[in-house]
Protein backbone atom coordinates (compact mmCIF):
# COMPACT_ATOMS: atom_id res chain seq x y z
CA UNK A 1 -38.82 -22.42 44.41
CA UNK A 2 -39.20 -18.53 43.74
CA UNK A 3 -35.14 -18.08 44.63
CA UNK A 4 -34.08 -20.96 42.67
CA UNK A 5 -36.23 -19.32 39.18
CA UNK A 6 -34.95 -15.79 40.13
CA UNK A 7 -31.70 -17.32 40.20
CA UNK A 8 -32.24 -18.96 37.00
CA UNK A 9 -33.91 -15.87 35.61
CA UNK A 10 -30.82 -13.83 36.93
CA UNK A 11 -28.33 -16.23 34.98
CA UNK A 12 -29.67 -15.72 31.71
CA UNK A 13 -29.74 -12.33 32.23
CA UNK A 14 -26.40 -12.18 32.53
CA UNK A 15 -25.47 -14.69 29.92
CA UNK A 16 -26.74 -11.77 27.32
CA UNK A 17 -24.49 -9.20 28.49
CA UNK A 18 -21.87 -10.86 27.32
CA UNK A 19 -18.90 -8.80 25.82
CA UNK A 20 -19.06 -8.47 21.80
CA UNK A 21 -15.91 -9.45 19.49
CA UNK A 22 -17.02 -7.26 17.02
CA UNK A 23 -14.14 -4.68 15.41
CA UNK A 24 -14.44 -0.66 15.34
CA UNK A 25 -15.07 -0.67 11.16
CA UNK A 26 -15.18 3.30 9.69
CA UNK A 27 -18.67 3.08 8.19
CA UNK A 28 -18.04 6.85 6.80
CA UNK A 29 -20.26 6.81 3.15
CA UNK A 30 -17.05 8.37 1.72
CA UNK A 31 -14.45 6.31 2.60
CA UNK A 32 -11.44 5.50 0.16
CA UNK A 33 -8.49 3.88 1.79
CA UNK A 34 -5.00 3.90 0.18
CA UNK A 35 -3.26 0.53 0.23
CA UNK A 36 -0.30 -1.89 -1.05
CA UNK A 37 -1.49 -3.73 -4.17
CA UNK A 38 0.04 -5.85 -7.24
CA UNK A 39 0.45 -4.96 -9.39
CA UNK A 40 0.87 -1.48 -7.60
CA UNK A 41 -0.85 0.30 -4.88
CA UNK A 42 -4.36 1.28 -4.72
CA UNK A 43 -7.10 3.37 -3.75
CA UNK A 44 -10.25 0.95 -2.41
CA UNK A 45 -12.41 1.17 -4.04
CA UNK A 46 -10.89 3.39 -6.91
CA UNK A 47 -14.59 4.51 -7.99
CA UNK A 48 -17.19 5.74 -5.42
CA UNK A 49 -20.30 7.22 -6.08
CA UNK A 50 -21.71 9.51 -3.65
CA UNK A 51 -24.28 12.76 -3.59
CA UNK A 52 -23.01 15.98 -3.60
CA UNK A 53 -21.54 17.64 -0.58
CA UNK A 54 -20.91 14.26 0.63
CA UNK A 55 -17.03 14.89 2.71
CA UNK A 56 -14.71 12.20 0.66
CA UNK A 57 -12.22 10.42 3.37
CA UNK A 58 -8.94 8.94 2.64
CA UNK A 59 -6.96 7.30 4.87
CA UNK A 60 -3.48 5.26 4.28
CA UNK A 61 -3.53 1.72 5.49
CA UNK A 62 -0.03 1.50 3.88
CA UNK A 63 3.08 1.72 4.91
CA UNK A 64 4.55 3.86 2.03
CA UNK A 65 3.13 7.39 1.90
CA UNK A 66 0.46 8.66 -0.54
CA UNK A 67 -1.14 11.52 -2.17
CA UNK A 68 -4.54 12.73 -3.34
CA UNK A 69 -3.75 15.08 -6.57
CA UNK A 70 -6.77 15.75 -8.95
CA UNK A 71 -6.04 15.47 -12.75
CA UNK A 72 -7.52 18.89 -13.13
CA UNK A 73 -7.58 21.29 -10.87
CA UNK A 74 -10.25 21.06 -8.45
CA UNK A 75 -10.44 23.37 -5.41
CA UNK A 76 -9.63 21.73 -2.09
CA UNK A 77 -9.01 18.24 -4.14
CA UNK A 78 -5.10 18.57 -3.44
CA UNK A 79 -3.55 16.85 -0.35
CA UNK A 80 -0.59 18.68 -1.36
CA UNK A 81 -1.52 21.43 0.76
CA UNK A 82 -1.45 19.13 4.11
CA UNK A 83 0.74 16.85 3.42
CA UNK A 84 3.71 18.23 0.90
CA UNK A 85 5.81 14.94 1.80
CA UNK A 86 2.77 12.84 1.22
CA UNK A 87 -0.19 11.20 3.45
CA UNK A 88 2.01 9.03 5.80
CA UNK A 89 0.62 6.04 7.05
CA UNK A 90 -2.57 6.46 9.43
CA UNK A 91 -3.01 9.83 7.95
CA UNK A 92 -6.77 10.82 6.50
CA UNK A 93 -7.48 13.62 4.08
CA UNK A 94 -11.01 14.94 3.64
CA UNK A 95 -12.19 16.88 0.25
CA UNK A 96 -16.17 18.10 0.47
CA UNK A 97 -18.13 17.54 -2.80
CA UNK A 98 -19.55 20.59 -4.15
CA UNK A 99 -23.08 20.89 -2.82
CA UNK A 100 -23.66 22.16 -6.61
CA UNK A 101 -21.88 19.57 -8.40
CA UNK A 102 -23.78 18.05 -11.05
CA UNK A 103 -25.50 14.43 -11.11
CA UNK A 104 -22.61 12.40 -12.99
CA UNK A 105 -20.09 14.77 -12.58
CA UNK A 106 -16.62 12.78 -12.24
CA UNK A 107 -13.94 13.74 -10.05
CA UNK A 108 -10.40 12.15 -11.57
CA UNK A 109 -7.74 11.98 -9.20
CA UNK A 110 -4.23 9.55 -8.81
CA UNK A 111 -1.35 9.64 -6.63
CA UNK A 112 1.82 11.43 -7.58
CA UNK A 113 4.18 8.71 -6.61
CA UNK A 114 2.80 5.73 -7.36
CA UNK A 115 0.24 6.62 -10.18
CA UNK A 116 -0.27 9.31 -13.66
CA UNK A 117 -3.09 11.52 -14.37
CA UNK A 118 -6.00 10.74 -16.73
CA UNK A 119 -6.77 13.50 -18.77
CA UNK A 120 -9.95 14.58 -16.86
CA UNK A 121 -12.06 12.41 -18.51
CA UNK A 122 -10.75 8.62 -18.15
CA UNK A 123 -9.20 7.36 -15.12
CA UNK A 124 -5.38 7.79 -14.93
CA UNK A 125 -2.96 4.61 -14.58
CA UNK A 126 -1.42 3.24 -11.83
CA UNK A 127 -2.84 4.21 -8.50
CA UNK A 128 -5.58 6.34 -10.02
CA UNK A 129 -9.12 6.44 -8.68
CA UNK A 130 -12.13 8.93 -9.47
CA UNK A 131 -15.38 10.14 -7.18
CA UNK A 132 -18.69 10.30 -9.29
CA UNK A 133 -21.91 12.60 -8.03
CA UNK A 134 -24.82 10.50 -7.80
């Protein structure tokens, strides 16, 4: 009787170890990914609001390359620097919000092939997106 429940006990066990389907998902609080759209491509989401000094992540899931220019200058806020050619796909750029940046301060940026600049105060056209301090 005691073998037979330790078995039993034993089996159930085991039954909860069972292996997980569950996908690797980038839960990063900044994360902006750069991907095919219609009517053009995109950055998803193209507005994210996040606290200051929060590091800003994007990555291409597409297959064309992208870029991360700022309407107005901003330091740092220029993939440019990496990635003259472009972010090809699979590539990530990181930008740090100033720690000092303002509640509501708004962060334009677009990319240079496939979207125009706003003129630092409305989002740009095309592939344009903007990062807002919370």
């Amino acid at each position: 009787m005691k073998v037979k429940t330790l078995l039993l006990l034993s089996l159930l066990a085991l039954a909860g170890c069972g292996g997980s389907s569950s996908r690797s998902v980038d839960t990063h609080p900044g994360l902006i990914r750069m991907e095919a759209g219609t009517p053009h491509d995109m950055f998803s989401p193209a507005s994210l609001t996040v606290p200051a000094g929060t590091t800003v992540r994007w990555t291409n899931g597409d297959a064309d390359a992208h870029t991360v220019k700022p309407d107005v200058a901003t330091a740092g806020m220029d993939s440019d620097t990496m990635f003259p050619s472009g972010l090809p796909s699979g590539a990530s750029f990181e930008w740090t919000v100033p720690s000092g940046a303002a509640s509501g301060t708004k962060y334009y940026y677009h990319c240079r092939f496939h979207g125009a600049a706003g003129d630092g105060t409305v989002l740009g056209t095309g592939m344009a997106g903007v990062v807002i301090v919370r």
